[in-house]
N, C-alpha and C. Protein backbone atom coordinates (compact mmCIF):
# COMPACT_ATOMS: atom_id res chain seq x y z
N UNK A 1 12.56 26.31 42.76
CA UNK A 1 11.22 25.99 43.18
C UNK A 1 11.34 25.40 44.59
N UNK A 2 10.71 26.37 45.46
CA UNK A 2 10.73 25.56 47.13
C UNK A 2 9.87 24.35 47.01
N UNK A 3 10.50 23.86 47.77
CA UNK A 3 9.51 22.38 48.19
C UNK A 3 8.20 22.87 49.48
N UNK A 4 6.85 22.60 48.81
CA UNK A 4 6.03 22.56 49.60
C UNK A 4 4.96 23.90 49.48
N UNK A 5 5.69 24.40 48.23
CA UNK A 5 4.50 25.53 47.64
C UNK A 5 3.94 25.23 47.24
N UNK A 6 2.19 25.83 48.07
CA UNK A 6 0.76 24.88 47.47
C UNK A 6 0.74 25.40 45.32
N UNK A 7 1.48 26.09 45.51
CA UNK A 7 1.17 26.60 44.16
C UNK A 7 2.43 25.72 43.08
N UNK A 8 3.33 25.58 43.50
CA UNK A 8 4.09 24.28 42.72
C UNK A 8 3.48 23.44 41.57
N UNK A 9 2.67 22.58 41.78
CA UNK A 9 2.07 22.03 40.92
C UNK A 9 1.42 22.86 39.31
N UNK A 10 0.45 23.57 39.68
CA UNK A 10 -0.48 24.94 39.00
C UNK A 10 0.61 25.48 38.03
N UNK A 11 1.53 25.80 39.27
CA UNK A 11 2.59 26.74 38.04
C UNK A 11 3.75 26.05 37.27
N UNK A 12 3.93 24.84 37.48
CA UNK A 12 4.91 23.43 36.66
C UNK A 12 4.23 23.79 35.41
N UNK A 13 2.86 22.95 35.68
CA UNK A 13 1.75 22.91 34.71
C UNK A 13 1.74 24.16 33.21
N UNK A 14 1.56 25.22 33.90
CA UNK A 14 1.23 26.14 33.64
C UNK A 14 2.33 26.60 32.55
N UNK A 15 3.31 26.87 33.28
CA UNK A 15 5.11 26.76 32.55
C UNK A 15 5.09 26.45 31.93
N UNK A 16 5.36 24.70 31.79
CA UNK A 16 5.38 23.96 30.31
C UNK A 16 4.50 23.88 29.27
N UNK A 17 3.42 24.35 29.62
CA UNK A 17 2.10 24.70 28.33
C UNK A 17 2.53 25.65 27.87
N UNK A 18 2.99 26.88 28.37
CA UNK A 18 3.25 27.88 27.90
C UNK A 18 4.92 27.94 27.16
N UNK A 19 5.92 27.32 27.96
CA UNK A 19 6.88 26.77 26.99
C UNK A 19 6.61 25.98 25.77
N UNK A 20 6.26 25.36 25.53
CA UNK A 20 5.60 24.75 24.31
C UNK A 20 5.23 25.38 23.84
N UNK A 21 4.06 26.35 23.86
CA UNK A 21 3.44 26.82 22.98
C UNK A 21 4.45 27.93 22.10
N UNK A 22 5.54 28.69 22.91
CA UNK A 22 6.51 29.55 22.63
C UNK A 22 7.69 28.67 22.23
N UNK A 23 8.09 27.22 22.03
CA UNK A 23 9.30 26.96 21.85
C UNK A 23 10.32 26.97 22.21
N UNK A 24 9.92 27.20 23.56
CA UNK A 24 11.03 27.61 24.59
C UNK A 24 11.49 26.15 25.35
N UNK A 25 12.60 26.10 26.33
CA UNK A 25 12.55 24.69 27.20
C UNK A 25 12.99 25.21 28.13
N UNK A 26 12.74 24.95 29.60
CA UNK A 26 12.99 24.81 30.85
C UNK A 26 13.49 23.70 31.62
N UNK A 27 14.10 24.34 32.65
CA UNK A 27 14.66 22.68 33.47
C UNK A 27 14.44 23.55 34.92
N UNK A 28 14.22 22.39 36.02
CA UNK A 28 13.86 22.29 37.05
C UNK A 28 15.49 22.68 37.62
N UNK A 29 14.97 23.35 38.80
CA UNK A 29 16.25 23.75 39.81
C UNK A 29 15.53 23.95 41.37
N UNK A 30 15.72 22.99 42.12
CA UNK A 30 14.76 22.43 43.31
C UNK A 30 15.55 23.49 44.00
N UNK A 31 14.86 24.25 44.93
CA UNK A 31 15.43 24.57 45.99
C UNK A 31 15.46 24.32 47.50
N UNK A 32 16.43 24.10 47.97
CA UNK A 32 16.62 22.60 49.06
C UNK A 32 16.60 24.37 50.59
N UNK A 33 16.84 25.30 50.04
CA UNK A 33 17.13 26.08 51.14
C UNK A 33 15.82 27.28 51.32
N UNK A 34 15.20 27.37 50.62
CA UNK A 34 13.47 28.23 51.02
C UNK A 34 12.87 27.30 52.05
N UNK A 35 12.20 26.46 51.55
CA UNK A 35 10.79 25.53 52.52
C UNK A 35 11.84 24.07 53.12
N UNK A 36 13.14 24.06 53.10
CA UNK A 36 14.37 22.33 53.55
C UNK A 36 13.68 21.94 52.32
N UNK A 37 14.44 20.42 52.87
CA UNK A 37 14.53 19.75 51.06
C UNK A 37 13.88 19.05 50.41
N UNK A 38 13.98 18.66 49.50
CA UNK A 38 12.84 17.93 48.80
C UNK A 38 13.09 16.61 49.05
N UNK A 39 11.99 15.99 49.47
CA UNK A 39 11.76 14.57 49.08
C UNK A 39 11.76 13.73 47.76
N UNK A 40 13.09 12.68 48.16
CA UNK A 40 13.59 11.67 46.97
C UNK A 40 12.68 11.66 46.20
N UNK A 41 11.27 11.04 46.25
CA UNK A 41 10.55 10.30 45.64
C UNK A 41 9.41 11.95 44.68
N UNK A 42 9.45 13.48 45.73
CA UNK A 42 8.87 14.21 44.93
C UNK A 42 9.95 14.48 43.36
N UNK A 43 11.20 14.71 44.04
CA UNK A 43 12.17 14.98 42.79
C UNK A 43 12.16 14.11 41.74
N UNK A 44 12.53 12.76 42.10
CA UNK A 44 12.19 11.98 40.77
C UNK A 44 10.58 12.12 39.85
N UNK A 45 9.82 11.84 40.93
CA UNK A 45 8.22 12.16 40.19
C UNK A 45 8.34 13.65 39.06
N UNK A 46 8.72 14.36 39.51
CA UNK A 46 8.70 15.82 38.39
C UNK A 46 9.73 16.01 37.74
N UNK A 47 10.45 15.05 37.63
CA UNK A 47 12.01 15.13 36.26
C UNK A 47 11.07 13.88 35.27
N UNK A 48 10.44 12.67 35.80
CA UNK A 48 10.37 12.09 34.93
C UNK A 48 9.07 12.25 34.59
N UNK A 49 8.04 12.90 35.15
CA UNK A 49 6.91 13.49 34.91
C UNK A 49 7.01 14.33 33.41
N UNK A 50 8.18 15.38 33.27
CA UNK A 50 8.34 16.59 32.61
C UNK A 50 9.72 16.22 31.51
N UNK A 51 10.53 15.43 31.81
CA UNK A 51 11.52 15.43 30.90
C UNK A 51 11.13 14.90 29.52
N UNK A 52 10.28 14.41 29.57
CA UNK A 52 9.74 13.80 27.91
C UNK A 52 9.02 14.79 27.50
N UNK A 53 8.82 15.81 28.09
CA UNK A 53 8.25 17.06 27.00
C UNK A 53 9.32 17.99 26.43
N UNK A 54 8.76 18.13 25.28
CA UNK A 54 9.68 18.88 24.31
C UNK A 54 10.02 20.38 24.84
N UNK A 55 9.47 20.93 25.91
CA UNK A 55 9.37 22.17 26.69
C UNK A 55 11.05 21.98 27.34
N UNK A 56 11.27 20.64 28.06
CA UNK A 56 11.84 20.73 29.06
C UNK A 56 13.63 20.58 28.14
N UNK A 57 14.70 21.07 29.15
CA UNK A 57 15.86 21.10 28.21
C UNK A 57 16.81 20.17 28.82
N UNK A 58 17.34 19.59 27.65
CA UNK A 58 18.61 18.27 27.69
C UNK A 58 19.71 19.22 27.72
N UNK A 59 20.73 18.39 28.18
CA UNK A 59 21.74 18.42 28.15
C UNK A 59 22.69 16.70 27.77
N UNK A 60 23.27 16.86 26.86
CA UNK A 60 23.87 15.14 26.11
C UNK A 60 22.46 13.98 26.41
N UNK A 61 21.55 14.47 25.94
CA UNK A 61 20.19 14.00 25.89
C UNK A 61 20.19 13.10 26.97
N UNK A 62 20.10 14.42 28.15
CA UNK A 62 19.84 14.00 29.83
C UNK A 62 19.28 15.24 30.11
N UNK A 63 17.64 14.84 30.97
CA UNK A 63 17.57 15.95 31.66
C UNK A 63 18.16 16.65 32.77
N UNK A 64 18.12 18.11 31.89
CA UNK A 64 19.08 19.14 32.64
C UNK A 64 18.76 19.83 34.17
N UNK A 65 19.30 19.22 35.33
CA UNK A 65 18.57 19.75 36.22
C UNK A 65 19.28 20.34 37.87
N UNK A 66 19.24 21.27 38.32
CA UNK A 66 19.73 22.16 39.51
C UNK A 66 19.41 22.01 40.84
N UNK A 67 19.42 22.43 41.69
CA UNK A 67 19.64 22.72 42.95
C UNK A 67 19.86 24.30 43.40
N UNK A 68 19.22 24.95 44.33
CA UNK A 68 19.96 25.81 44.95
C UNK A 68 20.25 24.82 46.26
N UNK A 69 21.14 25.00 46.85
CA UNK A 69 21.91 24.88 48.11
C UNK A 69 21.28 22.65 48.60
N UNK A 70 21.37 22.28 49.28
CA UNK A 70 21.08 21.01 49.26
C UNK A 70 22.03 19.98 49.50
N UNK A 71 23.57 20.54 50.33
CA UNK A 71 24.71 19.99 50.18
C UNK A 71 24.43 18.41 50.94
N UNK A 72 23.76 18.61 52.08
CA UNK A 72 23.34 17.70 52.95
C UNK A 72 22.86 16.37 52.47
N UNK A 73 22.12 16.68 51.38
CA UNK A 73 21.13 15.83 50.64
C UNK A 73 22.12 15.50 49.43
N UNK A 74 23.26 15.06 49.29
CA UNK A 74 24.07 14.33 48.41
C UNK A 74 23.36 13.56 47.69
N UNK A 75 23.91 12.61 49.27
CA UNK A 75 23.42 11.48 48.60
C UNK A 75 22.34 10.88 48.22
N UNK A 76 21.03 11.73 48.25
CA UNK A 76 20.23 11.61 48.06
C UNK A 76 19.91 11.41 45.90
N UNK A 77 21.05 12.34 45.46
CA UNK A 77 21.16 12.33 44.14
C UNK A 77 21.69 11.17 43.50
N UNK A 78 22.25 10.04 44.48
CA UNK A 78 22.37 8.94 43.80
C UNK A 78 21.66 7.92 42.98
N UNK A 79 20.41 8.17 43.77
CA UNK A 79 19.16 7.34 43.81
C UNK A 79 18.73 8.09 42.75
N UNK A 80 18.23 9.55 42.86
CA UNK A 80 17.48 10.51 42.01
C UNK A 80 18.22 10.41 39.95
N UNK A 81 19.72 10.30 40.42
CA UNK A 81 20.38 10.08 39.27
C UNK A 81 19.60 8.90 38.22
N UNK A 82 19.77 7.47 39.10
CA UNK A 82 19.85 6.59 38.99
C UNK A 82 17.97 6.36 38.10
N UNK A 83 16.92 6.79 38.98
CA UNK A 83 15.73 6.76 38.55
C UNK A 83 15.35 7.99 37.39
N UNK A 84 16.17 8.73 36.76
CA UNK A 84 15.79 10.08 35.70
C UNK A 84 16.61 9.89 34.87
N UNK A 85 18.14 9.22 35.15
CA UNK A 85 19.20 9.54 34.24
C UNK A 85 19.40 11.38 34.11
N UNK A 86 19.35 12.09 34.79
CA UNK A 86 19.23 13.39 34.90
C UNK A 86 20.97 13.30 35.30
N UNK A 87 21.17 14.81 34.22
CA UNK A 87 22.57 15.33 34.01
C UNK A 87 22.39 16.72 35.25
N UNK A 88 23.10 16.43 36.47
CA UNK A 88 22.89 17.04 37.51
C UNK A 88 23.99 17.95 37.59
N UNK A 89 23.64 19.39 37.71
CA UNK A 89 24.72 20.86 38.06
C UNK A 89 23.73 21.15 39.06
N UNK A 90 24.30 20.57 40.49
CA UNK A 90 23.77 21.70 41.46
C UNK A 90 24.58 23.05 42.20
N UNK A 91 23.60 24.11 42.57
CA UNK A 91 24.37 24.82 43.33
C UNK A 91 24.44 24.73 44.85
N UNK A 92 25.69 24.25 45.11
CA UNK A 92 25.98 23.87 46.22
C UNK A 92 27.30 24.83 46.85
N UNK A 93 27.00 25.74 46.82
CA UNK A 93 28.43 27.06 46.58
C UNK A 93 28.29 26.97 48.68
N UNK A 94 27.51 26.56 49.34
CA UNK A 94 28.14 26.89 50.61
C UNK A 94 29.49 25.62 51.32
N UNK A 95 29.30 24.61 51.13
CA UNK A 95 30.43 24.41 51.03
C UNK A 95 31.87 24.58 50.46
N UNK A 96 31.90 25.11 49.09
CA UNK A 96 32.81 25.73 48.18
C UNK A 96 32.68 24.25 46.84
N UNK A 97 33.52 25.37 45.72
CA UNK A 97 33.66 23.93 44.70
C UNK A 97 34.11 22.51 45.00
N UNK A 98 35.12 22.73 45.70
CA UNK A 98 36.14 21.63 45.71
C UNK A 98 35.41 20.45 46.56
N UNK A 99 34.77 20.80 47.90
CA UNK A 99 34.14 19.91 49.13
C UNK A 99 32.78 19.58 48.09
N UNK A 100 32.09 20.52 47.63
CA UNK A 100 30.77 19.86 46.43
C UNK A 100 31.29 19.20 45.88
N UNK A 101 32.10 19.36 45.03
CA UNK A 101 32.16 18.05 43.75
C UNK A 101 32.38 16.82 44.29
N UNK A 102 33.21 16.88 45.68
CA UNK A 102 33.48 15.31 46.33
C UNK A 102 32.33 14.65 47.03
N UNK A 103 31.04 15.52 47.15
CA UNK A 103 30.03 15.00 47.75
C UNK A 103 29.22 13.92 46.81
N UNK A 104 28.97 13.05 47.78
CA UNK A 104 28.27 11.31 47.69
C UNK A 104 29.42 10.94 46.59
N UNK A 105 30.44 11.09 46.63
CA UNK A 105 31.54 10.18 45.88
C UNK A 105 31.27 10.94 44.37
N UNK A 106 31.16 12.16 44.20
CA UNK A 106 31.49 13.17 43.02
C UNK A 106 29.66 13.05 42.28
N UNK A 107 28.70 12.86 43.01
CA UNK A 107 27.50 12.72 42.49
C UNK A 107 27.23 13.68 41.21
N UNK A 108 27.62 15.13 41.79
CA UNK A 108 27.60 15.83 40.29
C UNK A 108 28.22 16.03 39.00
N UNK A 109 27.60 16.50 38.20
CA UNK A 109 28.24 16.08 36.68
C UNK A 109 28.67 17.98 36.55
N UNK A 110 28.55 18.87 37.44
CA UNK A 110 29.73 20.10 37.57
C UNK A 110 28.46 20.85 38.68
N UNK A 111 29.05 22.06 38.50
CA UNK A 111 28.31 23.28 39.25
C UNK A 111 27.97 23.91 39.08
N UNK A 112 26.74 24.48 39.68
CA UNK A 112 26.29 25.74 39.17
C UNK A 112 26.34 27.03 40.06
N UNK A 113 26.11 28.09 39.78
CA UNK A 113 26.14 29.16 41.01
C UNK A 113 24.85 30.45 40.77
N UNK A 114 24.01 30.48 41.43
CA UNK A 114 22.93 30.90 41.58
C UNK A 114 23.16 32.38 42.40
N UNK A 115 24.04 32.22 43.44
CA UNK A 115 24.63 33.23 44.04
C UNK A 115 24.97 34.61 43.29
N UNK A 116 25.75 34.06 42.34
CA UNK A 116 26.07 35.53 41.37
C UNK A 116 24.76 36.52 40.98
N UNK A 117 24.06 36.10 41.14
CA UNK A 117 22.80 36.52 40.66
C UNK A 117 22.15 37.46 41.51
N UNK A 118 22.38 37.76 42.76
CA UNK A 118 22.13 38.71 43.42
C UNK A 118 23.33 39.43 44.30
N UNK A 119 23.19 40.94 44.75
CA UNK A 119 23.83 41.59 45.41
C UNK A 119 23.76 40.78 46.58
N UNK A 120 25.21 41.18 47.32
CA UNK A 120 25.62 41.05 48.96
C UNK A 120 25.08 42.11 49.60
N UNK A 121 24.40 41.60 50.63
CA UNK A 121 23.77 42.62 51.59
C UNK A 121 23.58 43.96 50.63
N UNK A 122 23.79 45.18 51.34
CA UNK A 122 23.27 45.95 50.78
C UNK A 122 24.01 46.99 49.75
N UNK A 123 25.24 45.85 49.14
CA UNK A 123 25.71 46.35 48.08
C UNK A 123 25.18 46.13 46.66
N UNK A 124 25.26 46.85 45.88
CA UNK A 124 24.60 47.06 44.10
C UNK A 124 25.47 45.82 43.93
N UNK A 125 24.68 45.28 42.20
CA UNK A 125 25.23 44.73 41.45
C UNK A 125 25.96 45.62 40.86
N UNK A 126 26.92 44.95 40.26
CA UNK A 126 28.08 45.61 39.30
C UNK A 126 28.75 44.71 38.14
N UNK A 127 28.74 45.09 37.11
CA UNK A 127 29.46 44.18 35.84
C UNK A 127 30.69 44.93 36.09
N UNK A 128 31.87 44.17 35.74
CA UNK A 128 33.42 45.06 35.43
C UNK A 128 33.30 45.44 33.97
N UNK A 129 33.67 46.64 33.81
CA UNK A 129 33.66 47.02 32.06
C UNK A 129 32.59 47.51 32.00
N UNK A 130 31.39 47.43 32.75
CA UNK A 130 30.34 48.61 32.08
C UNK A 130 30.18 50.09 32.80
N UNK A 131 30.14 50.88 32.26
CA UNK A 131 29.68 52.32 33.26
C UNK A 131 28.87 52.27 34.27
């Protein structure tokens, strides 16, 4: 979710009514690299806004929550940690694993990678092992 889409709000909303109603749960994954990054105080407002609904998904009964890209903004997850108790996997793949995990003194609780998820330039996806 970019920061600063007038439609953000509408479609949070919208999501978790509709998760609920299906039994489903969702977790937030801010994206720091569409619109730059989110502001401390918006991120905490919508983890602790949304984590007490039964929609949204735990992890070791912590909300479960992402990042695309945002390496800059570490330490910004100290604070964010600190006010949600949120179990944080961001994807922070442009620095590599090793330089992420040491960021703001190991702020994250592992990694995620969002990257895999689309083709390089203008090569196909490909699974190994399937036709």
């Amino acid at each position: 979710m970019a920061y600063g889409d007038a439609i953000n709000e509408k479609s949070v909303t919208a999501a978790f009514q509709y998760a609920t109603s299906l039994g489903v749960q969702l977790f937030f994954s801010f994206d720091y690299a569409g619109n730059g990054p989110w502001p401390k105080s918006d991120v905490e407002s919508l983890i602790n806004s949304y984590a007490g609904s039964g929609a949204y998904f735990d992890y070791k009964d912590k909300p479960f929550v992402s990042t695309f890209e945002g390496p800059e903004q570490a330490e910004d997850w100290i604070d964010i940690k600190a006010a949600t108790g949120c179990f944080f996997i961001p994807d922070w793949s442009s620095p590599g694993a090793r330089p992420a995990m040491a960021k703001a003194g190991g702020v994250a609780d592992g990694l995620l990678n969002w990257a895999a998820a689309w083709p390089w330039g203008n090569q196909d996806m490909a699974i190994r092992g399937c036709p």
